[in-house]
Protein backbone atom coordinates (compact mmCIF):
# COMPACT_ATOMS: atom_id res chain seq x y z
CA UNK A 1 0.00 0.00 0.00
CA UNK A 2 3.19 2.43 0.17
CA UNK A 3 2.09 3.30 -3.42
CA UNK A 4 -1.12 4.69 -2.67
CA UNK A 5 -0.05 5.92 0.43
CA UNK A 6 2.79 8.33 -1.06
CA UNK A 7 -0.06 9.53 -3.75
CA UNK A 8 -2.16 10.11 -1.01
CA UNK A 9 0.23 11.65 1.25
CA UNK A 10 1.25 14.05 -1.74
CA UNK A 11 -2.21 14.50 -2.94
CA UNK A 12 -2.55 18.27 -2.70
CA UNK A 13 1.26 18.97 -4.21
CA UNK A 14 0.38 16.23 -7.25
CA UNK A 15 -3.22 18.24 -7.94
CA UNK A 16 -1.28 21.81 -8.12
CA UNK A 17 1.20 20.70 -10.42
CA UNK A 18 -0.85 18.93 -12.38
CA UNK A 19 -3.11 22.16 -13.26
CA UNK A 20 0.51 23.97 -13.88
CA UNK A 21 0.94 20.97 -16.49
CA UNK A 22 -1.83 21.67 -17.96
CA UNK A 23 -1.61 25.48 -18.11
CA UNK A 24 1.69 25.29 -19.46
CA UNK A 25 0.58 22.99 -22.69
CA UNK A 26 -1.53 25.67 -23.47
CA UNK A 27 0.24 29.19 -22.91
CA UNK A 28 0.53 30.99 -26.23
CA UNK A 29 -1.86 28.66 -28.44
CA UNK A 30 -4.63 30.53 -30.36
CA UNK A 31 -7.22 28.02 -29.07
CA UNK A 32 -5.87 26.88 -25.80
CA UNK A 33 -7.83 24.51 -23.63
CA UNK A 34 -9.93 23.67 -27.18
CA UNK A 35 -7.46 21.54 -28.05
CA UNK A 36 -8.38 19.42 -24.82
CA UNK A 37 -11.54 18.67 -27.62
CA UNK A 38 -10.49 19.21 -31.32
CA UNK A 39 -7.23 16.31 -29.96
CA UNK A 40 -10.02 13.58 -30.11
CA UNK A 41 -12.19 14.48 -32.85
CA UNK A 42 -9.32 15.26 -35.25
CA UNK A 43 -7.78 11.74 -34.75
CA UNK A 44 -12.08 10.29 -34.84
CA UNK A 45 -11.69 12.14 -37.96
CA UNK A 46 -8.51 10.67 -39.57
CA UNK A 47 -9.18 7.11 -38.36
CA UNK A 48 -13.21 7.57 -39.24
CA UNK A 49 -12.23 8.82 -43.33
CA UNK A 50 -9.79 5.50 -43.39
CA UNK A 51 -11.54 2.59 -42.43
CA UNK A 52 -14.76 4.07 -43.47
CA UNK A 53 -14.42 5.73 -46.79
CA UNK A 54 -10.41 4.28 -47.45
CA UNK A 55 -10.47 0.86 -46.37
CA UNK A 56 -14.50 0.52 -46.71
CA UNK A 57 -14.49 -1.53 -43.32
CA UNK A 58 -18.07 -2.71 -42.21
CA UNK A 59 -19.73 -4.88 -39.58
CA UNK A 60 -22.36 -6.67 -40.10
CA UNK A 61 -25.64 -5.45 -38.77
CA UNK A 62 -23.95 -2.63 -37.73
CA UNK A 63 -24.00 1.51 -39.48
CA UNK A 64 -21.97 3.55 -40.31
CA UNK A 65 -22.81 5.53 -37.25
CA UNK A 66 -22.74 2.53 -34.76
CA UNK A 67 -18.73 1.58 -36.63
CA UNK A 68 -17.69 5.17 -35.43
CA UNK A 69 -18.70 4.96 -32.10
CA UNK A 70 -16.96 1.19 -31.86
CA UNK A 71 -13.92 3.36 -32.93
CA UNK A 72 -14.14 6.43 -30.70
CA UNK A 73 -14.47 3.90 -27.94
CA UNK A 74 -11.22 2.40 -28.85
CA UNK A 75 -9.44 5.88 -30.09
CA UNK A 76 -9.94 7.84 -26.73
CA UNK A 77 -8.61 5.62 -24.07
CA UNK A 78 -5.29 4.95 -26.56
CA UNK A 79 -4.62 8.22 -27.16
CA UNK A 80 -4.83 9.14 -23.11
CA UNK A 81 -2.86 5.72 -22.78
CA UNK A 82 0.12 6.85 -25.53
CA UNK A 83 0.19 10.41 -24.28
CA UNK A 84 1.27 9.31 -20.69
CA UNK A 85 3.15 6.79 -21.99
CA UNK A 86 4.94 8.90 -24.59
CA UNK A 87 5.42 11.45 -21.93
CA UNK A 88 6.21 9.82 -18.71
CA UNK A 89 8.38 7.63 -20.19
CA UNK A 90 11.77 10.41 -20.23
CA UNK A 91 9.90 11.97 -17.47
CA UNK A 92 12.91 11.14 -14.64
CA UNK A 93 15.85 12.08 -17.33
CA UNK A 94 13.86 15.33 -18.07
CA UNK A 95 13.24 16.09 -14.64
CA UNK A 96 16.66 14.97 -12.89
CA UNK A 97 16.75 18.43 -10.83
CA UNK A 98 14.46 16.63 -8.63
CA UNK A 99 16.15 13.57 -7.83
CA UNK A 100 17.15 14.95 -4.75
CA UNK A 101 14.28 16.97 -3.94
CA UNK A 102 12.26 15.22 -0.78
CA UNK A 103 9.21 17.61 -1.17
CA UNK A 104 8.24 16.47 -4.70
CA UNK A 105 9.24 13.08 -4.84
CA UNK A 106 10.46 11.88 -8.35
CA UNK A 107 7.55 9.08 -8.55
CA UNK A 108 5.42 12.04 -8.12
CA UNK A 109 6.63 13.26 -12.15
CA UNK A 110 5.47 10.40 -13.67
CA UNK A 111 2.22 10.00 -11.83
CA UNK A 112 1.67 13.81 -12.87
CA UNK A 113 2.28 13.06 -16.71
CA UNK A 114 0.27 10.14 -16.46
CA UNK A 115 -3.07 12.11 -14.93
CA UNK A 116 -2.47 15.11 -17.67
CA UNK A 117 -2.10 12.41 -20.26
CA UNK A 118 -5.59 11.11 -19.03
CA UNK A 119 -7.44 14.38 -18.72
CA UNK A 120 -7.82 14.46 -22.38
CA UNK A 121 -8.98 11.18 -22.18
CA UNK A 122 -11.88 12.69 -19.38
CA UNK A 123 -12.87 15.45 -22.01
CA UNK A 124 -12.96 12.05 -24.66
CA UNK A 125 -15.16 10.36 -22.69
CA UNK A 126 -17.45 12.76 -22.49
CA UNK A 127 -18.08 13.24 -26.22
CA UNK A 128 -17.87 9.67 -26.56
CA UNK A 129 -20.87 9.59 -23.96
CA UNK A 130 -22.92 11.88 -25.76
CA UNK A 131 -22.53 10.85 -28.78
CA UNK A 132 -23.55 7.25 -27.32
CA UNK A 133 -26.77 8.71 -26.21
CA UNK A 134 -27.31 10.24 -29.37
CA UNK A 135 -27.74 6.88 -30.46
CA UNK A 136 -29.79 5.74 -28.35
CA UNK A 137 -27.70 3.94 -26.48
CA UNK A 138 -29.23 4.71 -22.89
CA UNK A 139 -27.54 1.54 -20.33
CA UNK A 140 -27.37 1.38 -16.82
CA UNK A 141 -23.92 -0.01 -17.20
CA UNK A 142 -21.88 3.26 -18.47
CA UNK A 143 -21.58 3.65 -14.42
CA UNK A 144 -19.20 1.58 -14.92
CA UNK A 145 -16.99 3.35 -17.47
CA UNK A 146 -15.49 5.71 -13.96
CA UNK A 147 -14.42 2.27 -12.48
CA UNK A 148 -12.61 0.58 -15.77
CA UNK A 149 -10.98 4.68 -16.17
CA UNK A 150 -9.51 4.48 -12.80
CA UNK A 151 -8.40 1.65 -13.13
CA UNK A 152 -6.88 2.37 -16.67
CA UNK A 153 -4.75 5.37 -14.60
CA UNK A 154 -3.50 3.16 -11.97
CA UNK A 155 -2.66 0.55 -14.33
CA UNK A 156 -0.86 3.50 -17.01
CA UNK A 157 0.85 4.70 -13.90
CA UNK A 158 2.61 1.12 -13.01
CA UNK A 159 4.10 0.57 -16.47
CA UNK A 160 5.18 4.31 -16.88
CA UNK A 161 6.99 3.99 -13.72
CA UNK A 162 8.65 0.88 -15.14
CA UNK A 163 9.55 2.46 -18.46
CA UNK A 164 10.58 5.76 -16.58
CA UNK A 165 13.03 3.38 -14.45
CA UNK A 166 14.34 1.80 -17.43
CA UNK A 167 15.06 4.96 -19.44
CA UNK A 168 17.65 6.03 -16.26
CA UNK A 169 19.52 2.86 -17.65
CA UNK A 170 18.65 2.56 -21.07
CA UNK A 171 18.76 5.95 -22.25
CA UNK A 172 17.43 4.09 -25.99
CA UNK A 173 14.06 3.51 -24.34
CA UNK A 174 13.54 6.97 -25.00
CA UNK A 175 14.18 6.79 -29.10
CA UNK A 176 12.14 3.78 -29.00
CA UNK A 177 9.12 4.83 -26.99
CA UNK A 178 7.53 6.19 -30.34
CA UNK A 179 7.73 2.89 -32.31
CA UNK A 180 6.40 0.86 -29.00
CA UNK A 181 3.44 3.48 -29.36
CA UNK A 182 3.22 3.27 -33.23
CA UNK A 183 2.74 -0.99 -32.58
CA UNK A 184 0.58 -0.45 -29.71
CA UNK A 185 -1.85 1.61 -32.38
CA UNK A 186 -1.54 -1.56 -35.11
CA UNK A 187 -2.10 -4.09 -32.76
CA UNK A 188 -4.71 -2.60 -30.65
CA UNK A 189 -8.77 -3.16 -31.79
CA UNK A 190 -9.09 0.51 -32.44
CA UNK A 191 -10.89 0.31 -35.88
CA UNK A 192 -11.62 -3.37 -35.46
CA UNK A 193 -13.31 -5.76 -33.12
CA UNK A 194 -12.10 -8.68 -31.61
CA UNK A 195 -14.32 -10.82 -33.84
CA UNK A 196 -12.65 -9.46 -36.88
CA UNK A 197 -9.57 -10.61 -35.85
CA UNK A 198 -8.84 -14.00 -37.57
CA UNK A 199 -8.79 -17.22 -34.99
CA UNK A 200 -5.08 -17.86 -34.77
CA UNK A 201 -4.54 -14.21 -33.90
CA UNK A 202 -6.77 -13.58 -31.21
CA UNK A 203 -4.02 -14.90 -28.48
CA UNK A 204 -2.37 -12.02 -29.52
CA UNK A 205 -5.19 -9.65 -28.05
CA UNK A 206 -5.31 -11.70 -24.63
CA UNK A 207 -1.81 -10.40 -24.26
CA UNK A 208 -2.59 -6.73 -24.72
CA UNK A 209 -4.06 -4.85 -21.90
CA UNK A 210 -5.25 -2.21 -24.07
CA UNK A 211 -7.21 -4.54 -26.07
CA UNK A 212 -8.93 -5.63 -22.45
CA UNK A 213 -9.37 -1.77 -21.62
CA UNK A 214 -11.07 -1.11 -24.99
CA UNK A 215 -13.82 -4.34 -24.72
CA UNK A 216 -14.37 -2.95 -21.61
CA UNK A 217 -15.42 0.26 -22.89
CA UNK A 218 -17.28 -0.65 -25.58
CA UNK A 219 -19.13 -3.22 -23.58
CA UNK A 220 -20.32 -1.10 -20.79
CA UNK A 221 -21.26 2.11 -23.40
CA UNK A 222 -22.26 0.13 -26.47
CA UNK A 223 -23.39 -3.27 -25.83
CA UNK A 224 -25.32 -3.29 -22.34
CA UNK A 225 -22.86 -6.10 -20.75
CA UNK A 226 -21.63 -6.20 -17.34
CA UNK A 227 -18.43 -7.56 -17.87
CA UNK A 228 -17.84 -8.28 -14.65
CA UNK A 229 -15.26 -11.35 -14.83
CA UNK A 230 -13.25 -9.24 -17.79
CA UNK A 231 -13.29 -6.00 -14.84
CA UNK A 232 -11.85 -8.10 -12.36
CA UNK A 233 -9.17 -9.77 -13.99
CA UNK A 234 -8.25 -5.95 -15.38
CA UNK A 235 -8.41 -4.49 -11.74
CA UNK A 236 -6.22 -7.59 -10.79
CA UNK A 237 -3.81 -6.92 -13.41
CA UNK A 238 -3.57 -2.89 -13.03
CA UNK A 239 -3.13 -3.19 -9.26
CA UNK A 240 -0.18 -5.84 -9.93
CA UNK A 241 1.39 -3.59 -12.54
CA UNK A 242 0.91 -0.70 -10.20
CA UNK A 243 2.77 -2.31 -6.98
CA UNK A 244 5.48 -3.76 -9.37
CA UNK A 245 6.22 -0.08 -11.11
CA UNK A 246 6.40 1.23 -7.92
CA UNK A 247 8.31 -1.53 -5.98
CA UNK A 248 10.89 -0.85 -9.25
CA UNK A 249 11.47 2.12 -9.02
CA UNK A 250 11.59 2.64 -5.22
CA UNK A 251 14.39 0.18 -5.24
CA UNK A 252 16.47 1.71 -7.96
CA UNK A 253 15.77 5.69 -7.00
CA UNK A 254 18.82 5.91 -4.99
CA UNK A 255 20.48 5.01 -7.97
CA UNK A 256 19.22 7.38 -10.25
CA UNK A 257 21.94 10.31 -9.69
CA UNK A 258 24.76 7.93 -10.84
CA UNK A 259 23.29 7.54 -13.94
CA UNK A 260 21.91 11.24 -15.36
């Protein structure tokens, strides 16, 4: 529990900086916070005019309306996913002034990356949700879509305090973080389902976590399931990658000055 414990402990210090984050991104840009909105809709956009019109990728029984919203439900959380991870990732080598700082802990840099990464994600969701409803998709079970997005930032925050660790050491983590995002997009069900996915592929997918977090989505907004079993094992998984990124880099901080 010393994970939750130091995010807790911090919590006040972790907010403020976050909101300077986030103020900063958008100092001397003509639309400012708007870009918290046009980020998601640009990339529905791009990804929408491809598979739609491009690639002329349908599901049976379902629009052309219904095959956006399976996308947006895939698009938002990977783009709030790659932004922390993109980020956080050099976030210890970029901040190393802090290394010795005991008010701001340096786990404290990557959590903060991770939550600004995700508050586009929050702004996502939201037109996501609407345009769900819009469709008449009215289910008890987007209540749920809170629970799998907290659990999709503790989860984010666990790996991106392993891959923050690693960069200390492996200063190449940090040219190849864009092509481990760039295969994360091709191999993540962001304009496809898992049923589209041929039989001897699917493994594939069970090994992905943000192929879990995207059913999970698209379950609870689109399809009226309680997924229930797929929650739990996801819950159990982002609470073991969250102890393990911070038992990681706990035990290596003190070596962290040698090496930037």
């Amino acid at each position: 529990m010393s994970a939750f414990s130091l995010l807790y402990q911090h919590r006040m210090l972790l907010i403020a900086t976050t909101q300077q984050a986030l103020r900063g991104r958008f100092i001397g840009n003509v639309l400012g916070a708007v870009w918290l909105v046009l980020y998601p809709l640009l990339f529905l956009g791009m990804y929408s005019l491809v598979y739609v019109y491009v690639l002329g990728v349908k599901i049976p029984g379902l629009a052309t309306s219904g095959y956006v919203l399976v996308i947006f439900c895939g698009l938002v959380p990977f783009l709030a996913f790659s932004e922390a991870f993109g980020v956080g990732t050099p976030s210890i080598v970029a901040n190393r002034g802090l290394l010795r700082n005991t008010l701001f802990p340096i786990e404290l840099v990557v959590a903060r990356d991770v939550i600004v990464g995700h508050v586009t994600m929050g702004l996502g969701m939201v037109l996501v949700w609407f345009a769900v409803l819009y469709n008449g998709h009215l289910y008890w079970t987007h209540l749920l879509v809170p629970v799998v997005y907290i659990f999709q930032i503790i989860m984010t925050i666990g790996i991106v305090w392993m891959t923050a660790t690693l960069t200390i050491f492996f200063r190449d983590l940090q040219q190849a973080t864009p092509i481990l995002i760039l295969f994360l997009m091709l191999v993540s069900p962001i304009g496809y389902t898992d049923a589209m996915v041929p039989v001897r592929m699917r493994a594939l997918l069970d090994f992905n976590p943000l192929a879990w977090l995207m059913h999970l989505y698209r379950a609870c907004l689109l399809e009226n399931i309680v997924p229930f079993h797929d929650l739990a094992i996801f819950a159990a998984f982002s609470l073991i990658v969250f102890m393990l990124g911070y038992r990681l880099i706990s035990r290596l901080k003190p070596l962290f000055s040698d090496y930037v």
